[in-house]
Protein backbone atom coordinates (compact mmCIF):
# COMPACT_ATOMS: atom_id res chain seq x y z
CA UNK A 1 1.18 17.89 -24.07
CA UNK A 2 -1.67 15.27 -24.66
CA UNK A 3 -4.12 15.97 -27.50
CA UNK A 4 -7.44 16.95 -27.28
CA UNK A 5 -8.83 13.73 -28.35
CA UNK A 6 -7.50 11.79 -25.13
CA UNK A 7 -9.83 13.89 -23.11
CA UNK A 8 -13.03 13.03 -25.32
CA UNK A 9 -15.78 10.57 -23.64
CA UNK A 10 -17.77 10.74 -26.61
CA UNK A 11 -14.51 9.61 -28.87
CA UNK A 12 -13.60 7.29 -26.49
CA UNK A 13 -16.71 5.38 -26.69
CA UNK A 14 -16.93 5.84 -30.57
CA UNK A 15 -13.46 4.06 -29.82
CA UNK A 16 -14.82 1.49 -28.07
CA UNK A 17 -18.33 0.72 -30.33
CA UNK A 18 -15.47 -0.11 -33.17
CA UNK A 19 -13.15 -1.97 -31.41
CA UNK A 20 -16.74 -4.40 -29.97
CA UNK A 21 -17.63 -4.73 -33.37
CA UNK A 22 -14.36 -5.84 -34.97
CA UNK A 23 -14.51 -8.14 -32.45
CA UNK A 24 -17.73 -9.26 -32.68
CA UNK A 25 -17.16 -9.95 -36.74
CA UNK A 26 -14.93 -12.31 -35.86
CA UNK A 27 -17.26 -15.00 -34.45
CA UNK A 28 -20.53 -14.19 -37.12
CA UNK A 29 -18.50 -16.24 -39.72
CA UNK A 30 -19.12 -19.96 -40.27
CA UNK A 31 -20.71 -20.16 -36.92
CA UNK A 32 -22.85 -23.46 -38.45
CA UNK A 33 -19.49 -25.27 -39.69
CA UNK A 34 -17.47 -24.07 -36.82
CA UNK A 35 -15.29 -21.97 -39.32
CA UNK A 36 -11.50 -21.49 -39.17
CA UNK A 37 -9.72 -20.55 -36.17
CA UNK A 38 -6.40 -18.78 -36.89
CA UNK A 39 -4.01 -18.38 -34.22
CA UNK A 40 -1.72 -15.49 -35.30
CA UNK A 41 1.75 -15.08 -33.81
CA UNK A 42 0.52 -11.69 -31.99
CA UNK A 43 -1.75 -14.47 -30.00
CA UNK A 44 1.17 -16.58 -29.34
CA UNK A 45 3.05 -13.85 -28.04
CA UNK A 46 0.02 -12.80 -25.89
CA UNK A 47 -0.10 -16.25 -24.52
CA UNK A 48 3.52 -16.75 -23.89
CA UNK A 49 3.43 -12.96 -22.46
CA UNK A 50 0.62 -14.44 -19.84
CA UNK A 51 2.24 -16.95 -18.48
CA UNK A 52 5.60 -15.49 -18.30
CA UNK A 53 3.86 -13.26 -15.98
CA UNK A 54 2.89 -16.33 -13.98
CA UNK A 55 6.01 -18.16 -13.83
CA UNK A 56 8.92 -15.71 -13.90
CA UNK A 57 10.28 -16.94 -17.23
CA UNK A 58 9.32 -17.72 -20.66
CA UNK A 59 7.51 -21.16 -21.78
CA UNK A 60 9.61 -24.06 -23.34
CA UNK A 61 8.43 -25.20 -26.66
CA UNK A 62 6.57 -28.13 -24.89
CA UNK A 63 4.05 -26.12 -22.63
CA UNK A 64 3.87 -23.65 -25.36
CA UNK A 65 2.52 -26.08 -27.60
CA UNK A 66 0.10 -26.78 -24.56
CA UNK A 67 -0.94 -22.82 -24.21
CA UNK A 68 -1.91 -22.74 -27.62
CA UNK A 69 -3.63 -26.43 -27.60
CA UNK A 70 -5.63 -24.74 -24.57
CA UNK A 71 -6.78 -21.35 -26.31
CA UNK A 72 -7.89 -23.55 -29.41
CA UNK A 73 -9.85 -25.70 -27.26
CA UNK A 74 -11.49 -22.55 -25.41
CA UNK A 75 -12.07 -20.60 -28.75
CA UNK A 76 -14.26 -23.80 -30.20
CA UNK A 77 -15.90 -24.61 -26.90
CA UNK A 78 -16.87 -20.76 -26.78
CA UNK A 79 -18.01 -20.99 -30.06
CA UNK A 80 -20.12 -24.04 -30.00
CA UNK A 81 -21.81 -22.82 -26.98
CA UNK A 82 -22.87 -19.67 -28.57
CA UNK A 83 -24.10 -21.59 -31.57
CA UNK A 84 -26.17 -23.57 -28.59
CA UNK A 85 -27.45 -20.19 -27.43
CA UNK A 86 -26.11 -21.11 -24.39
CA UNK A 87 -25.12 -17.46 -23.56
CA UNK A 88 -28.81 -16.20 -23.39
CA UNK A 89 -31.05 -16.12 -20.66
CA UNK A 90 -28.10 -17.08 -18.56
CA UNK A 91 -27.48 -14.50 -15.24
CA UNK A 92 -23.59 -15.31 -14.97
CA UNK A 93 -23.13 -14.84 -18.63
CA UNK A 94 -24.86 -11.40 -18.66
CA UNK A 95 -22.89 -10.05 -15.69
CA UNK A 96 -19.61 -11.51 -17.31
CA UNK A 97 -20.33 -9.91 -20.17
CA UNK A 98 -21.28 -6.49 -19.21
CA UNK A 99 -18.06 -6.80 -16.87
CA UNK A 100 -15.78 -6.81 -20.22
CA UNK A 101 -17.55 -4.19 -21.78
CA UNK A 102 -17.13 -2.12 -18.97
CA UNK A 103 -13.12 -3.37 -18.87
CA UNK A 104 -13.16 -1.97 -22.11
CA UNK A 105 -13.53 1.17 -21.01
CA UNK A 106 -11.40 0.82 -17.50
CA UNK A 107 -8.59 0.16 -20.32
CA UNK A 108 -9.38 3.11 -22.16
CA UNK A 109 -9.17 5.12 -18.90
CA UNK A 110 -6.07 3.41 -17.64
CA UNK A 111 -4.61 3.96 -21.10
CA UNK A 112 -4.85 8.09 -20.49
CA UNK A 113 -2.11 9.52 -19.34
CA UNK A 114 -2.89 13.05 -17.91
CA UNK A 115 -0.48 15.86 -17.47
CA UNK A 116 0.96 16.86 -13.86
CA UNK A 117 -1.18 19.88 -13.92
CA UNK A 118 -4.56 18.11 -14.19
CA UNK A 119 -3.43 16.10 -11.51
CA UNK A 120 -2.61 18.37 -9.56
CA UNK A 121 -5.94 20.49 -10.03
CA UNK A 122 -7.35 16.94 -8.82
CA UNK A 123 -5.38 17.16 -5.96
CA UNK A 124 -6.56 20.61 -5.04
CA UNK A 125 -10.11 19.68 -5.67
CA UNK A 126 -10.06 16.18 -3.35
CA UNK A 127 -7.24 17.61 -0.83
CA UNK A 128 -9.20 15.78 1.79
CA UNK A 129 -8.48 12.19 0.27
CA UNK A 130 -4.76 12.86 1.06
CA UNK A 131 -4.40 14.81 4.20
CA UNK A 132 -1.87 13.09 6.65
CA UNK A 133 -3.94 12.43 10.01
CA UNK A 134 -2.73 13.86 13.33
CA UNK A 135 -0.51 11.44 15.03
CA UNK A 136 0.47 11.04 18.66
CA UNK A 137 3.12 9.56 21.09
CA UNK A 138 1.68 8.72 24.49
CA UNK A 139 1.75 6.73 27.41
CA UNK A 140 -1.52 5.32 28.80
CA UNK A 141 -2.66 3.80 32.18
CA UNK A 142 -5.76 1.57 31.70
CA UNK A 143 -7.94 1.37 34.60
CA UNK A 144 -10.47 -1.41 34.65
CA UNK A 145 -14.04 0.34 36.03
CA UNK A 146 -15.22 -3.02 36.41
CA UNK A 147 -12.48 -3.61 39.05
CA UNK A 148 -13.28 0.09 39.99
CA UNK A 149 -15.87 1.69 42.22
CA UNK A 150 -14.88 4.84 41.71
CA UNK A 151 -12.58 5.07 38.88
CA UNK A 152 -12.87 9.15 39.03
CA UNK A 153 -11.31 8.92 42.63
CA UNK A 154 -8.51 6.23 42.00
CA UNK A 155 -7.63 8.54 38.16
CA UNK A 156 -7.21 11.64 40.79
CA UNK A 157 -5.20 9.49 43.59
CA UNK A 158 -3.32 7.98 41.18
CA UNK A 159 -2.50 11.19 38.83
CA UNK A 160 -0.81 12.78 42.56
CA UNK A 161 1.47 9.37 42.72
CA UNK A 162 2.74 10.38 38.70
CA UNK A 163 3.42 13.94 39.87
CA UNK A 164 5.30 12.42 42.93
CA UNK A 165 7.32 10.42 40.64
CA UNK A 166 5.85 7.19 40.49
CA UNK A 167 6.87 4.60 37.76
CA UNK A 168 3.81 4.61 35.98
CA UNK A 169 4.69 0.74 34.55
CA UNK A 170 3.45 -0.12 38.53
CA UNK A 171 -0.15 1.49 38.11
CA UNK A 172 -3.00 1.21 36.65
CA UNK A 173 -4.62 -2.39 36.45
CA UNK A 174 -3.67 -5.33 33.71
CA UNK A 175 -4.72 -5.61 30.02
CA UNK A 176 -3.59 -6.17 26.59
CA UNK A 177 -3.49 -2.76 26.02
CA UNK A 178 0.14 -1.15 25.05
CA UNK A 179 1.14 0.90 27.57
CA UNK A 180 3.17 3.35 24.94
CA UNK A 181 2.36 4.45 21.21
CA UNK A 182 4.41 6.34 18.93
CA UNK A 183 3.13 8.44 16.24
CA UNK A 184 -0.40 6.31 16.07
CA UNK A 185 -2.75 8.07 13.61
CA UNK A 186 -6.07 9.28 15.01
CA UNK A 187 -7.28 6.58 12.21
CA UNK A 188 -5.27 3.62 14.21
CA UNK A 189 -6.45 5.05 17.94
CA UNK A 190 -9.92 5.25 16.34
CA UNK A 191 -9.80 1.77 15.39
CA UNK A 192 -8.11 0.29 18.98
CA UNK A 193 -9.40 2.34 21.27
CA UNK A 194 -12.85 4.18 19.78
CA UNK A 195 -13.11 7.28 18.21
CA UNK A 196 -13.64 9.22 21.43
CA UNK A 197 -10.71 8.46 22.17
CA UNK A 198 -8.61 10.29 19.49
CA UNK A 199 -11.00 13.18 20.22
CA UNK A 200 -10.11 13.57 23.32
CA UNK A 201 -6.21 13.09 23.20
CA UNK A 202 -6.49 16.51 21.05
CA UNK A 203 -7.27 18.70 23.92
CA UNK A 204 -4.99 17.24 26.42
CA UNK A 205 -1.43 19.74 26.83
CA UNK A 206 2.02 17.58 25.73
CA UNK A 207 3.81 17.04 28.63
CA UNK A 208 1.53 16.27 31.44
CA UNK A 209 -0.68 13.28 32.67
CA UNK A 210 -4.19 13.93 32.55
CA UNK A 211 -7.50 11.90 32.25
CA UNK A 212 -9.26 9.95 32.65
CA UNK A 213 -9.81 9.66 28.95
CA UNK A 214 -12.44 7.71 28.25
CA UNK A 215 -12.05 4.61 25.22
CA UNK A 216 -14.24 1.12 24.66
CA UNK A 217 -12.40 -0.63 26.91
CA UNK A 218 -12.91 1.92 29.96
CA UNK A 219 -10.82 4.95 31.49
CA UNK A 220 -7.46 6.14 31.05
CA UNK A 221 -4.59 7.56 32.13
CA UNK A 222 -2.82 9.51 29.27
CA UNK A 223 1.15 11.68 28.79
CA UNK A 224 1.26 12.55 25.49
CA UNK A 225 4.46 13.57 24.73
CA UNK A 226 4.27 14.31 21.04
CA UNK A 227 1.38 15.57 18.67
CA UNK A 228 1.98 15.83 14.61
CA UNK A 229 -0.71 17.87 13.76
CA UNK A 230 -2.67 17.16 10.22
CA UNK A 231 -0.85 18.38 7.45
CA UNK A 232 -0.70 18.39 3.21
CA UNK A 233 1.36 16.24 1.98
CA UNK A 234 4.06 16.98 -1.01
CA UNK A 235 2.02 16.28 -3.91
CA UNK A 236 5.37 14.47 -5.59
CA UNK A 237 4.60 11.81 -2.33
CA UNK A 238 1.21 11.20 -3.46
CA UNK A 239 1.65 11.43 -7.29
CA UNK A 240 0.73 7.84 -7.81
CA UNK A 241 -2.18 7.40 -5.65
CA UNK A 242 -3.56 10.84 -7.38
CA UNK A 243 -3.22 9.41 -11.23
CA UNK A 244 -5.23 6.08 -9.31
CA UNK A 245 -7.71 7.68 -8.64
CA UNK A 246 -8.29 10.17 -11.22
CA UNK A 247 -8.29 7.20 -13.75
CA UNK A 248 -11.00 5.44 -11.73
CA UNK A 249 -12.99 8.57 -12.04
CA UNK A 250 -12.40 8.99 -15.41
CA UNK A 251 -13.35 5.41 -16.11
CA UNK A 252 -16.71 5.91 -14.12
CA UNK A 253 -17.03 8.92 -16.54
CA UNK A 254 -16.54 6.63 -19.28
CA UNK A 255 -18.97 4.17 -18.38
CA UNK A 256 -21.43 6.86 -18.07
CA UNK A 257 -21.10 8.08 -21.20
CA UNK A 258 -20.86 4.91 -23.04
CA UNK A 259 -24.21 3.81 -20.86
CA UNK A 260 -26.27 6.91 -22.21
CA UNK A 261 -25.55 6.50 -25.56
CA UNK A 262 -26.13 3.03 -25.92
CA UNK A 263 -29.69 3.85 -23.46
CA UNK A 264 -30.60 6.41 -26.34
CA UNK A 265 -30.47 3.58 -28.77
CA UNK A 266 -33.51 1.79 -26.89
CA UNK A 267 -37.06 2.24 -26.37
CA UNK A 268 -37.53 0.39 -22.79
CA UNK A 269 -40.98 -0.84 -21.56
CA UNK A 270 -42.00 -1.77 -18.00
CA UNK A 271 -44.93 -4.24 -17.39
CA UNK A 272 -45.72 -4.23 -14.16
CA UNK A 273 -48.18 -7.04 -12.74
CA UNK A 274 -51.71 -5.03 -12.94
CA UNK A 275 -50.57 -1.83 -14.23
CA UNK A 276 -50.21 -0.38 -17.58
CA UNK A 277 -47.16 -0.38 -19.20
CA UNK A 278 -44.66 2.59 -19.12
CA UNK A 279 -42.45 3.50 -21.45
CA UNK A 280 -38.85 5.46 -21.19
């Protein structure tokens, strides 16, 4: 069972404030003289770690030597550009910068690892986000009511030749339309043919040719032969994508809380052009 302290915002940020200003202490020394740069062997592993990633396999001593050439040549260009001030008043840098304090709390999230029963009280609470859509085999004849005067007519001509046995391949008119789907999601009709569409292929009866069903392209034809209704899934099946996104709440929850705290720190003013100033 995870302890209490895992579930904290406020600790987590207090978490957070300490690790920035460790951090932070490491760069207010010596900034005139440049100072010492130590690269420690936890770095080296870091490095060698990264691009192991990259490559499939470890680095040879040469590009090693390289990796660790390259981080000392980023850690004293970083550092003489703060010593420039080049990191104020600068757009890019802000954003940047915000973005890895707010990483620092997406890692915090990501680093919580909740039990199966908060995840599934998640579940419960956002069923909607996992549902399995409907899904439906049919055959469809396109007819083209640009070709068409009276497209009602030829559907109701056309549905007597089906009943009479008619290979339905030899109706309709040409497009680039399949003539067949099997188990498309009402997401995947929406998306092809319109959302009408998948509307309307939920009243038709299994079995039968009916129409004409109406989509972006024009009028249809449709035998659906096979309807999956919505259903739950296992939560086991969707385990994964549940712990996803319960950690991307929790880091938004995180973020929040680190935001007020650090807001309650300021007094904020607002000049606007012609007005007085306002204060919050």
């Amino acid at each position: 069972m995870k302890s209490h302290w895992t579930r904290d915002p406020v600790l987590h940020f207090a978490i957070i404030g300490s690790l920035l200003f460790g951090a932070s202490s490491l760069y207010r020394d010596k900034r005139a003289d440049g100072g010492d740069i130590t690269v420690t062997g936890d770095r080296i592993d870091h490095l060698a770690a990264i691009f192991e990633r990259s490559w499939q396999r470890p680095p040879d001593a040469t590009e090693l030597r390289q990796l660790i050439d390259e981080h000392v040549r980023e850690e004293i260009l970083y550092r003489e550009a703060v010593r420039l001030g080049l990191d104020q008043d600068d757009t890019v840098v802000r954003r940047r910068m915000r973005m890895k304090m707010e990483l620092l709390a997406g890692d915090l999230a990501d680093a919580i690892e909740p039990g199966d029963e908060v995840l599934q009280a998640y579940y419960r609470r956002h069923i909607d986000r996992y549902m399995v859509p409907a899904r439906y085999t049919f055959e469809q004849i396109y007819l083209d009511s640009n070709q068409r005067a009276e497209v009602a007519e030829d559907a109701r001509l056309i549905l007597g030749r089906l009943a009479a046995g008619d290979n339905p391949r030899e109706l309709g008119d040409t497009s680039l339309l399949q003539p067949s789907h099997k188990e498309a999601s009402e997401e995947n009709l929406a998306r092809q043919f319109g959302g009408s569409f998948a509307l309307q292929l939920r009243e038709l009866e299994p079995g039968q040719w009916a129409g004409p069903v109406t989509s972006a392209y024009g009028e249809h034809l449709v035998r659906v032969s096979a309807r999956l209704p919505a259903h739950e899934p296992g939560f086991t099946s969707v385990r994964d994508t549940v712990l996803r996104d319960w950690q991307a709440d929790e880091r938004q929850k995180i973020l929040q809380t680190q935001y007020e705290t650090l807001r309650g720190n300021y007094r904020v003013e607002i000049v606007a052009r012609g007005r007085e100033a306002t204060s919050q």
